[in-house]
Protein backbone atom coordinates (compact mmCIF):
# COMPACT_ATOMS: atom_id res chain seq x y z
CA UNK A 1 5.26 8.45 -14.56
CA UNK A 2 1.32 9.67 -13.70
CA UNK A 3 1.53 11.43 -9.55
CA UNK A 4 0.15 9.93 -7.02
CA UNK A 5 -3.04 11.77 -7.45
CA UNK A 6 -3.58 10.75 -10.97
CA UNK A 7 -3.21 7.01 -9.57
CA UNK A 8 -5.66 7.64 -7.33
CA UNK A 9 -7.95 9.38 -9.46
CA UNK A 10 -7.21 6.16 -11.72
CA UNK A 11 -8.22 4.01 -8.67
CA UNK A 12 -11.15 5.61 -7.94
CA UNK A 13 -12.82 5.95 -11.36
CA UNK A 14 -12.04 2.15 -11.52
CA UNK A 15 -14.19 1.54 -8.25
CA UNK A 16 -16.46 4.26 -9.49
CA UNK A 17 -17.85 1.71 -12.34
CA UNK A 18 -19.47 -1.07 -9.73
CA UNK A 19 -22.34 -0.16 -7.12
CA UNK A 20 -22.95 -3.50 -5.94
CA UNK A 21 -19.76 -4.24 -2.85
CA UNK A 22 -19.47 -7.54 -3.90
CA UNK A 23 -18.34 -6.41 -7.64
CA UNK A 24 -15.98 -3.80 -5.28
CA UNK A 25 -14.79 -6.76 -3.20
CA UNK A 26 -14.02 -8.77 -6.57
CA UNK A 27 -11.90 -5.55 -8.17
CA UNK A 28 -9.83 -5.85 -4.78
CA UNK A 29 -9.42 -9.37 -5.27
CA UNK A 30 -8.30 -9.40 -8.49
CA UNK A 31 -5.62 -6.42 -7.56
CA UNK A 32 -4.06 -8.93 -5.10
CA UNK A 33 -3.83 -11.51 -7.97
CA UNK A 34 -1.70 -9.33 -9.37
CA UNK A 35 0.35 -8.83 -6.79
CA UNK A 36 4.12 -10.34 -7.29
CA UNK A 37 4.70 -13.13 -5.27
CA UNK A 38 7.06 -11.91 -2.12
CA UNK A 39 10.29 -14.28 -2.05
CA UNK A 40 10.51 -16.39 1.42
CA UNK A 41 14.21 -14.27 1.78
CA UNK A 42 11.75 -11.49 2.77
CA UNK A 43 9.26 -13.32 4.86
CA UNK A 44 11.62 -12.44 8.16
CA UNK A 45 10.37 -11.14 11.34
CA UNK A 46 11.76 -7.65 10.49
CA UNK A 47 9.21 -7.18 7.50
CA UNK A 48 5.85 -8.49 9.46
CA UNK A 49 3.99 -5.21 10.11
CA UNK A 50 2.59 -5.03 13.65
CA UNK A 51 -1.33 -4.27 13.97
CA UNK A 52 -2.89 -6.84 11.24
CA UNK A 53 -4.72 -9.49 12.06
CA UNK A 54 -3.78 -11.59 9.18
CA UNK A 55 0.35 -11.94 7.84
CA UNK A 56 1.44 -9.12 6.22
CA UNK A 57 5.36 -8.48 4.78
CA UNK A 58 6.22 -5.62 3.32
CA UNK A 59 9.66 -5.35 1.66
CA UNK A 60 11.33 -1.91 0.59
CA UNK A 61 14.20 -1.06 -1.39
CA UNK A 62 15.92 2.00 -1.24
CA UNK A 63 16.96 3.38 -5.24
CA UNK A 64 18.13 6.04 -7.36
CA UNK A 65 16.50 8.01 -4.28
CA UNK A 66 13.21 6.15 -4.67
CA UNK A 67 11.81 3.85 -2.54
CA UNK A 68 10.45 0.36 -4.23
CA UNK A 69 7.68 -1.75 -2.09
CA UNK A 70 6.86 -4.93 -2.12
CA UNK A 71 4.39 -7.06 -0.15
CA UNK A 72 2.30 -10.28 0.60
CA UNK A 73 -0.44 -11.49 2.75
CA UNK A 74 -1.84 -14.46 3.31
CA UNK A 75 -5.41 -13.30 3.01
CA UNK A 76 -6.68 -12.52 0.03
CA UNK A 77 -8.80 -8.93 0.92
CA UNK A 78 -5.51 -7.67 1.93
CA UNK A 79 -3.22 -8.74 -0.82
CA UNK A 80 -5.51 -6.86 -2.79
CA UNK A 81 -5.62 -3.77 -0.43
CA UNK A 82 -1.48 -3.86 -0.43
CA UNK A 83 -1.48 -3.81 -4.13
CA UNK A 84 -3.58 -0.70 -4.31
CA UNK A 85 -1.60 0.80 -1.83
CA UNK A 86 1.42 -0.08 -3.77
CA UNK A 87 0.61 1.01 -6.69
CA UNK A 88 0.00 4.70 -5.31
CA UNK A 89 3.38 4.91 -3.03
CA UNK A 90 5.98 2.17 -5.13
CA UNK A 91 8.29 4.03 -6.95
CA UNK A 92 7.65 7.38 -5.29
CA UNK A 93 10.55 9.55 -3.86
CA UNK A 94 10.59 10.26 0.33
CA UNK A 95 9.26 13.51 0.33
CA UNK A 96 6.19 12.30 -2.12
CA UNK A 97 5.33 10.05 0.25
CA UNK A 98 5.42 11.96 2.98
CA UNK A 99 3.54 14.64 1.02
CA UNK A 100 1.01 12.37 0.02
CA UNK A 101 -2.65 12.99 0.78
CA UNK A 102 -3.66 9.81 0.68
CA UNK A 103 -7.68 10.14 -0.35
CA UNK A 104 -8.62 7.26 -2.26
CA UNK A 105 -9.64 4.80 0.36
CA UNK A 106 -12.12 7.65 1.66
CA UNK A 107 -13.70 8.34 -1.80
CA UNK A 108 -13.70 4.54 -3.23
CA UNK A 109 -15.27 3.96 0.50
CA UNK A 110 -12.98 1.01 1.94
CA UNK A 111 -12.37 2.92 5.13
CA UNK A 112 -16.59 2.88 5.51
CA UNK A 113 -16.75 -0.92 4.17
CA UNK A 114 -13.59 -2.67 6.04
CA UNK A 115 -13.78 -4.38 9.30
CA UNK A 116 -12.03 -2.82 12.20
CA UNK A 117 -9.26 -5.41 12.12
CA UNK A 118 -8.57 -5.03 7.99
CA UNK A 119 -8.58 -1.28 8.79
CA UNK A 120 -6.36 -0.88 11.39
CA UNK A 121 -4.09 -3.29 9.24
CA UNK A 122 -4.38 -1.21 6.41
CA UNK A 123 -3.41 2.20 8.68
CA UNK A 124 -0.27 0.04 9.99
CA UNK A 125 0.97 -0.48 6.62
CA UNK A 126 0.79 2.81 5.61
CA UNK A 127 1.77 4.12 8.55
CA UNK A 128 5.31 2.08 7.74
CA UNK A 129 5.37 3.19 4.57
CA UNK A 130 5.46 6.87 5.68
CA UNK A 131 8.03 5.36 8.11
CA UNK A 132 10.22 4.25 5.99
CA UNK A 133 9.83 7.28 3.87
CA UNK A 134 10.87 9.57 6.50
CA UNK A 135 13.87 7.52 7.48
CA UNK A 136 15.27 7.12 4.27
CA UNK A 137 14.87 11.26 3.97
CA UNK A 138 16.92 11.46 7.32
CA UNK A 139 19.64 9.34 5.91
CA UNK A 140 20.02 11.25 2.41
CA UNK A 141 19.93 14.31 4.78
CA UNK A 142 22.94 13.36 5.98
CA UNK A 143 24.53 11.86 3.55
CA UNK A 144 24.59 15.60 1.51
């Protein structure tokens, strides 16, 4: 499995091909499309994240001491934005999370080209990630 810097890197030379912010917008797009569809059993109050302007549910799974994201939005810049996000933390242990320098959305140049709204959205997500991350290190803390 490639670290979360070489799926950034990965994310970044893929953004790296297109000048034009339209073609960028259209390679976010198409990342949502491939987003799995988020079963209504997870569309609760508990898995809205706070902070975005648009729906957002993020659904994590706690295994083999990994933690396993899913999510779904109902716009379509920000299904696309959770998918790139998800493919850099899904699958990833607590402390690589936590660890994580999280650089692509500087150097591909979203955090330049988002509105304020889609950004802060963007933050709140991560910033549950790391959340979650840093709970489920607490609990296997105590659990040795």
């Amino acid at each position: 499995m490639q670290t979360i810097d070489e799926v950034q890197e990965e994310i970044i030379d893929e953004f790296a091909i297109f000048d034009d912010w339209m073609d960028k917008y259209a390679l976010i797009i198409e990342a949502g499309n491939s987003l799995e569809k988020l079963d209504d059993i997870y569309k609760t109050p508990n898995n809205i994240i706070e902070g975005c302007q648009s729906r957002v549910w993020l659904q994590t799974d706690y295994e083999n001491g990994k933690l396993h994201f899913r999510a779904e939005s109902d716009a379509v810049i920000v299904k696309g934005l959770l998918a790139l996000v998800l493919r850099v933390f899904s699958g990833r242990t607590p402390d690589e999370i936590i660890g994580a320098d999280l650089r692509f959305l500087k150097e591909v140049g979203l955090t330049e080209h988002l509105s304020p709204t889609r950004s802060n959205g963007l933050l709140s997500v991560i910033k549950q990630i790391r959340f979650y991350a840093i709970a489920y290190k607490a609990k296997e803390g105590q659990n040795n």
